[in-house]
N, C-alpha and C. Protein backbone atom coordinates (compact mmCIF):
# COMPACT_ATOMS: atom_id res chain seq x y z
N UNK A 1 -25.17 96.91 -69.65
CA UNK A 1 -25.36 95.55 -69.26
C UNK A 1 -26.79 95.13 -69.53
N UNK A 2 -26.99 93.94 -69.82
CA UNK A 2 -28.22 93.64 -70.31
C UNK A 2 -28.34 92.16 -69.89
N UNK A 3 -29.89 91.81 -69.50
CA UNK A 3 -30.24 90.66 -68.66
C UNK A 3 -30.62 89.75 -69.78
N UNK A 4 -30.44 88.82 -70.82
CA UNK A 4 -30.96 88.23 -71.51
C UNK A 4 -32.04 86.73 -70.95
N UNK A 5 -33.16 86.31 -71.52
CA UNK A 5 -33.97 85.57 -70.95
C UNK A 5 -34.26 84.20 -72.16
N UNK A 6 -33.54 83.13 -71.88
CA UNK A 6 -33.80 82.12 -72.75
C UNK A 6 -34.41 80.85 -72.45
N UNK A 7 -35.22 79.71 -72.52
CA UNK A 7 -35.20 78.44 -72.00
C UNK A 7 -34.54 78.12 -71.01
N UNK A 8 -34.70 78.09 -69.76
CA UNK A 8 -33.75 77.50 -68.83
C UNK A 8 -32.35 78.36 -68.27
N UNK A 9 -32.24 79.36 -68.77
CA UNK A 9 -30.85 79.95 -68.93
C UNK A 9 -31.45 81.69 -68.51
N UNK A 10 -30.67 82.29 -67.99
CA UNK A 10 -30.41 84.18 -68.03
C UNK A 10 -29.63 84.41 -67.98
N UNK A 11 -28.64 85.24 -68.80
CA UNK A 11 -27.25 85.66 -69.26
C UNK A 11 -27.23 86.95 -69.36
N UNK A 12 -26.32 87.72 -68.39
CA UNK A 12 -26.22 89.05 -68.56
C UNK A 12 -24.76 88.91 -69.13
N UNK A 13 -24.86 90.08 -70.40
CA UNK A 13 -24.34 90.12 -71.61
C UNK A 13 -23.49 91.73 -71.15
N UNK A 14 -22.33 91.89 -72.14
CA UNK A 14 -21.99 94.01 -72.15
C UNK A 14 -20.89 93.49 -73.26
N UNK A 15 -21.54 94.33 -74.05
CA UNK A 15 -20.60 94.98 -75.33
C UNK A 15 -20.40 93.01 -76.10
N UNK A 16 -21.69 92.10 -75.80
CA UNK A 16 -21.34 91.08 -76.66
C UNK A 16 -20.60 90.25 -75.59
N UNK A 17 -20.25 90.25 -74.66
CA UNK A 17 -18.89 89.63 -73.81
C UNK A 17 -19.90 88.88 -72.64
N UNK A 18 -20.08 87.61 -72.32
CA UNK A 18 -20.90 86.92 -71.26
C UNK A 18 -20.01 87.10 -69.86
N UNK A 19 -20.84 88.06 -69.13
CA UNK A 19 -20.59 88.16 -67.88
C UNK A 19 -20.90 87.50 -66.99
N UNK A 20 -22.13 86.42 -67.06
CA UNK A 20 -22.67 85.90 -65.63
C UNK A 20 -23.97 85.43 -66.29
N UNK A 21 -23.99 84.01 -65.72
CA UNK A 21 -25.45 83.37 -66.41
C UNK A 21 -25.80 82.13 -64.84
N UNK A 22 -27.17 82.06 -65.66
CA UNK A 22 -28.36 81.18 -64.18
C UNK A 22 -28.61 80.13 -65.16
N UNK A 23 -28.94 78.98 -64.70
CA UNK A 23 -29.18 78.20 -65.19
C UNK A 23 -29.92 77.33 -64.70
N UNK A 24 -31.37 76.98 -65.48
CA UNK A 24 -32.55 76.50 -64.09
C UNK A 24 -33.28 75.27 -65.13
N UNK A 25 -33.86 74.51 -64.84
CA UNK A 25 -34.92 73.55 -65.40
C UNK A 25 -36.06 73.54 -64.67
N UNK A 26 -36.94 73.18 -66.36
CA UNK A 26 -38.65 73.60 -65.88
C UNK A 26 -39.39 72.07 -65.69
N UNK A 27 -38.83 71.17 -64.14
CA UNK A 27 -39.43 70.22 -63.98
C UNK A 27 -40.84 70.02 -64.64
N UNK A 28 -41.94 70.99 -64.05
CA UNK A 28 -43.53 70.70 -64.80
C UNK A 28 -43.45 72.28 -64.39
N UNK A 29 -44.78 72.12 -64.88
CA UNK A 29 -45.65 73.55 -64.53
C UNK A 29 -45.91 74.16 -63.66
N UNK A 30 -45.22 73.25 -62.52
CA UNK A 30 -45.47 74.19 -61.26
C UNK A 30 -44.11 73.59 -60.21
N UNK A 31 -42.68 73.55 -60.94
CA UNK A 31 -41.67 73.39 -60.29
C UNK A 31 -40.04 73.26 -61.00
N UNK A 32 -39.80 74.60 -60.70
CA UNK A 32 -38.52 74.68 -61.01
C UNK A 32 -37.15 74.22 -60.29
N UNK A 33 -36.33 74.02 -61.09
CA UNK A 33 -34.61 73.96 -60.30
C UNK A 33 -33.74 75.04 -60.54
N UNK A 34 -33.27 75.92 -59.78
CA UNK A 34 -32.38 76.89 -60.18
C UNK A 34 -31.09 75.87 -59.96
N UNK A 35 -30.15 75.74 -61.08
CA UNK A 35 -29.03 74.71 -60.64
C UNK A 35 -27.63 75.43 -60.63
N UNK A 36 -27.55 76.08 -61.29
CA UNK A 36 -26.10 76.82 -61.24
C UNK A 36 -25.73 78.45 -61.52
N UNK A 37 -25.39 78.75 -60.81
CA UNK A 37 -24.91 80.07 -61.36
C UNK A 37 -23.13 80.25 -61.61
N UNK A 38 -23.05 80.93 -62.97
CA UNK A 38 -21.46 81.00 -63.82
C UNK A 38 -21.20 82.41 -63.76
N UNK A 39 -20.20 82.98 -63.01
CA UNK A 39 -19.81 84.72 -62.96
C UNK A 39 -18.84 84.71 -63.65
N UNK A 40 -17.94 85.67 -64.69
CA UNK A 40 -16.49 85.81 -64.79
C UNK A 40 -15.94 85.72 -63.95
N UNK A 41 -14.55 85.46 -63.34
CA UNK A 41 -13.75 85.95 -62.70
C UNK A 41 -13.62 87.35 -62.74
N UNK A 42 -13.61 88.03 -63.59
CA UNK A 42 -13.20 89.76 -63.58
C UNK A 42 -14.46 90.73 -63.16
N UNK A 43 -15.37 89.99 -62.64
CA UNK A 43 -16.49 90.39 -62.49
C UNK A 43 -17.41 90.37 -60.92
N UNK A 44 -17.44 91.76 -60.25
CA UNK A 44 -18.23 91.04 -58.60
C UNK A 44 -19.23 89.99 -58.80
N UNK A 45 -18.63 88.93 -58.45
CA UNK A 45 -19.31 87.52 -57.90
C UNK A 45 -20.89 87.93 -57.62
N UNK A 46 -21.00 88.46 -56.27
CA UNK A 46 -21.77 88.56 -55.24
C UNK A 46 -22.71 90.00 -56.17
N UNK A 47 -22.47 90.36 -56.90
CA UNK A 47 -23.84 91.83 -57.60
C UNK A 47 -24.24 90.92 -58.86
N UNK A 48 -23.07 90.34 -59.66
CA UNK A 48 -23.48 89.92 -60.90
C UNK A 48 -24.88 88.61 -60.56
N UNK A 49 -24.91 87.62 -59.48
CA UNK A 49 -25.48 86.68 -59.12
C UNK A 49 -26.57 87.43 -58.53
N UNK A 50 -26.56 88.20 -57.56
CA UNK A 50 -27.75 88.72 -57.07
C UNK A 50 -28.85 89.32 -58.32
N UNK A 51 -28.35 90.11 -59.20
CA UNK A 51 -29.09 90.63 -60.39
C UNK A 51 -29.68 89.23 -61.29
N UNK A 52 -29.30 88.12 -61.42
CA UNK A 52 -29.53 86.98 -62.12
C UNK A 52 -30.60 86.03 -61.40
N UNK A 53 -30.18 86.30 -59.80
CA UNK A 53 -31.40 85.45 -58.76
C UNK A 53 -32.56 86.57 -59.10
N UNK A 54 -32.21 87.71 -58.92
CA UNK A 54 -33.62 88.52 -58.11
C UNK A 54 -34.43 88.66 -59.66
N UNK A 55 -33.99 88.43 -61.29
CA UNK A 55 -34.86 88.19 -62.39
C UNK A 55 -35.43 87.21 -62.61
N UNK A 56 -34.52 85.93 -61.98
CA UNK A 56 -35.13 84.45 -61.55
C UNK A 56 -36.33 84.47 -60.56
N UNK A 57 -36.11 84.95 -59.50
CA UNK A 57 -37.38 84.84 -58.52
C UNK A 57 -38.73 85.78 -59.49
N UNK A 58 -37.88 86.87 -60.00
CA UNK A 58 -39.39 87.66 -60.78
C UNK A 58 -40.12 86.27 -61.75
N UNK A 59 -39.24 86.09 -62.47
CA UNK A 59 -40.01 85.01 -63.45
C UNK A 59 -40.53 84.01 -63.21
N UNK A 60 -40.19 83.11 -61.64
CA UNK A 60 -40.59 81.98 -61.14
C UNK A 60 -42.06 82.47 -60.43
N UNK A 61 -42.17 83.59 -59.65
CA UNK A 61 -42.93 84.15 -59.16
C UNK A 61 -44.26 84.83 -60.11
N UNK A 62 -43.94 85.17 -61.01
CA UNK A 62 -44.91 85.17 -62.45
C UNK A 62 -45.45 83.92 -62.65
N UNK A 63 -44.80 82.94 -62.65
CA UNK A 63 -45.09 81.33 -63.26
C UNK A 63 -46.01 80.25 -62.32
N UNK A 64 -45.53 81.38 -60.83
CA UNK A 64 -46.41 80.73 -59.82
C UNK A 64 -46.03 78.94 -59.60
N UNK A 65 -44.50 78.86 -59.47
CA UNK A 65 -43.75 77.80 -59.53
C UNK A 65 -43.01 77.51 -58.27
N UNK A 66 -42.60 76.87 -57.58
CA UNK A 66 -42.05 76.01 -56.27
C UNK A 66 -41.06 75.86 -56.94
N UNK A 67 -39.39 76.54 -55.80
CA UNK A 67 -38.15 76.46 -56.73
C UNK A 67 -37.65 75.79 -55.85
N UNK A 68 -36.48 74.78 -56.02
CA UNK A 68 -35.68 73.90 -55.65
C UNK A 68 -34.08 74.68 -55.76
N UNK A 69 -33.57 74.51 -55.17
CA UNK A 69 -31.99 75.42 -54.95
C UNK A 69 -30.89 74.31 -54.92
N UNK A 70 -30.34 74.24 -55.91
CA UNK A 70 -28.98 73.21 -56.19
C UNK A 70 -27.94 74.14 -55.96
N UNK A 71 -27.75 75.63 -56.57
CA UNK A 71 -26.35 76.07 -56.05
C UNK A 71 -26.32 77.11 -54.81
N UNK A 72 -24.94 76.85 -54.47
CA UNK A 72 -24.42 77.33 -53.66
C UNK A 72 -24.62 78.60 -52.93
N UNK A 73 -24.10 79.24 -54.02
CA UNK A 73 -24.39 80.84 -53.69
C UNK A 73 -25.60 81.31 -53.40
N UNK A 74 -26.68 80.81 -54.40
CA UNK A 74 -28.04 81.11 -54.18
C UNK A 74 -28.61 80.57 -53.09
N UNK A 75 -28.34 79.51 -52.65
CA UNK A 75 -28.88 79.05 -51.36
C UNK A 75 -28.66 79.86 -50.03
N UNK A 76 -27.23 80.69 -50.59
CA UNK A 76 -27.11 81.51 -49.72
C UNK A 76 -27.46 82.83 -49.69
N UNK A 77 -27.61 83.12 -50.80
CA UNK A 77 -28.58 84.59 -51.13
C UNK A 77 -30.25 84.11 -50.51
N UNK A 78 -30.71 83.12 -50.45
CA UNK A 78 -32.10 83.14 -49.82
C UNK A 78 -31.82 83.06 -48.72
N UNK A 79 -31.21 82.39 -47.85
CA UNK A 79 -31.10 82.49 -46.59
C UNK A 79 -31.17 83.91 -46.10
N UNK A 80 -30.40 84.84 -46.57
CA UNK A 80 -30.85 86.47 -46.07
C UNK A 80 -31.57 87.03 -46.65
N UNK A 81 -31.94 86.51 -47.90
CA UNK A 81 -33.68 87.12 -48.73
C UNK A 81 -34.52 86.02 -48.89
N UNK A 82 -35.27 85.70 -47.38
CA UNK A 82 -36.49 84.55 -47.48
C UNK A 82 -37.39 84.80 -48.72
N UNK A 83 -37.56 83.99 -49.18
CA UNK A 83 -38.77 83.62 -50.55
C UNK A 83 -39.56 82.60 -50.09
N UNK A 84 -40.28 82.41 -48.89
CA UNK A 84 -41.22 81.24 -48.82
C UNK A 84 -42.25 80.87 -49.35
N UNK A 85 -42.68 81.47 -50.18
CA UNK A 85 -43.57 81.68 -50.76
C UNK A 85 -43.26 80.75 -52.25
N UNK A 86 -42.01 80.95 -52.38
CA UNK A 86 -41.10 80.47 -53.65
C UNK A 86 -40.67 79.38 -53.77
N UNK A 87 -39.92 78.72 -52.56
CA UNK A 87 -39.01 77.89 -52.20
C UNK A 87 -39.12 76.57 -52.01
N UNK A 88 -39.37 75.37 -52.24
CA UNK A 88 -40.18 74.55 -51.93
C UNK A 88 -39.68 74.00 -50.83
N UNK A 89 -40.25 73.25 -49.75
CA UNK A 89 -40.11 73.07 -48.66
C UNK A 89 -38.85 72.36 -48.13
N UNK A 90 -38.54 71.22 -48.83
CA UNK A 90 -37.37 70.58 -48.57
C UNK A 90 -36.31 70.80 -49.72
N UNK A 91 -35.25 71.84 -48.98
CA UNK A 91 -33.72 72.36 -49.76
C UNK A 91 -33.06 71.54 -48.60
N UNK A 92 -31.66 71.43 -49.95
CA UNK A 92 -30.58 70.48 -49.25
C UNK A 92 -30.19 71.36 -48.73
N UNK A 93 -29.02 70.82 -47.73
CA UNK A 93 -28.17 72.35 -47.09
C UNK A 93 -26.94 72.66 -47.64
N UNK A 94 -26.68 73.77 -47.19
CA UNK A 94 -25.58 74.73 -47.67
C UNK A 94 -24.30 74.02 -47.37
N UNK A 95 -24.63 73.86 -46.44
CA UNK A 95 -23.24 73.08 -45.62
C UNK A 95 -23.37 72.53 -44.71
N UNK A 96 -22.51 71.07 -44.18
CA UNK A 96 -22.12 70.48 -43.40
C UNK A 96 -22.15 69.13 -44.27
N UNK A 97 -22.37 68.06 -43.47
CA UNK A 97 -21.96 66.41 -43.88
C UNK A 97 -23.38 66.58 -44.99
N UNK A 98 -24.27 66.79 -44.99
CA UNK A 98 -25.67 66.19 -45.74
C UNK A 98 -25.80 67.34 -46.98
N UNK A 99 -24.78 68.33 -47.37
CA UNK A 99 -24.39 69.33 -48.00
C UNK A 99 -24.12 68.26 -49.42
N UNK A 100 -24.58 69.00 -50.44
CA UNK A 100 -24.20 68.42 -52.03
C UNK A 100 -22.72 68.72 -51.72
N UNK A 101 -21.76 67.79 -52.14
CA UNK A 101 -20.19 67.97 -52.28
C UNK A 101 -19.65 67.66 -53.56
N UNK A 102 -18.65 68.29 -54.32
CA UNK A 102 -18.51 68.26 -55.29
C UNK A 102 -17.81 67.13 -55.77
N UNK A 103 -18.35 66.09 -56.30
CA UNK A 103 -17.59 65.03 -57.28
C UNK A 103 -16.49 65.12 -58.15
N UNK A 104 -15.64 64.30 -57.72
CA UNK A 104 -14.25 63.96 -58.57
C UNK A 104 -14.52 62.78 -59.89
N UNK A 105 -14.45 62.91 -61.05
CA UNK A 105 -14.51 62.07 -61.66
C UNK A 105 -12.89 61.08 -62.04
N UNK A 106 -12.86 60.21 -61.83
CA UNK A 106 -11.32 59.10 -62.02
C UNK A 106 -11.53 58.20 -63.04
N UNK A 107 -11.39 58.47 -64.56
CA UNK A 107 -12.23 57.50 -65.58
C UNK A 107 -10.15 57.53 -65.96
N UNK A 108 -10.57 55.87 -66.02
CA UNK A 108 -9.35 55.05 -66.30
C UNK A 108 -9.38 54.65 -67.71
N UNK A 109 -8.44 55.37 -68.46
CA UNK A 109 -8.48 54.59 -69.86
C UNK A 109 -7.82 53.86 -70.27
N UNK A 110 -8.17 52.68 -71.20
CA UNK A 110 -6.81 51.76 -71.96
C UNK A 110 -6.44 52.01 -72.55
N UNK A 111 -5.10 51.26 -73.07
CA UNK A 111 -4.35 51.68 -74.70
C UNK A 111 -5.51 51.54 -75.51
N UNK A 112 -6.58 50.40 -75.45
CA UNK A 112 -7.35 50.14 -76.58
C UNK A 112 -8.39 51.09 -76.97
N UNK A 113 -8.38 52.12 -76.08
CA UNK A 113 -9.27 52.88 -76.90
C UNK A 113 -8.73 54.24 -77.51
């Protein structure tokens, strides 16, 4: 298994086959977004993501960058591995009413197009 490191992206790779990727944007120079993390299905969720956060925090922590937490899982992987140091002060929450909820898109089309 192998951790690959690209623009915005870390993709752990085996035998060529994408197992699990992070996906972050480099607001400025001193503030990142970790926004999503993608696992296989055939693959532990919960090891493949932890190995993808804990190369993320190495590299954000090198960069000396303030990270912002859009997904899910990871929001919940810091909650039991504090990074304050990392984290920037105001994260949305995990859950309840003020929780990011996932959007339905309903795009209505005509015959005319």
């Amino acid at each position: 298994m192998t951790i690959t490191e690209q623009p915005g992206q870390l993709t752990i790779t085996q035998d060529e086959q994408l197992l699990a990727s992070l996906h972050y944007l480099r607001l400025s120079a001193t503030s990142w977004v970790l926004e999503q993390i993608f696992v296989r299905p055939s693959q532990p969720a919960a090891e493949r993501a932890a190995d993808l956060i804990k190369r993320f925090t190495e590299l954000a922590t090198a960069a000396n960058v303030t990270v912002k937490v859009l997904d899910p899982y990871a929001k919940r992987y810091f909650m039991q591995h504090p990074a304050p140091d990392l984290l920037a002060a105001h994260q949305l929450p995990v859950s309840g009413a003020a929780a990011v909820q996932p959007v339905a898109l309903h795009i209505n089309h005509s015959e005319e197009e």
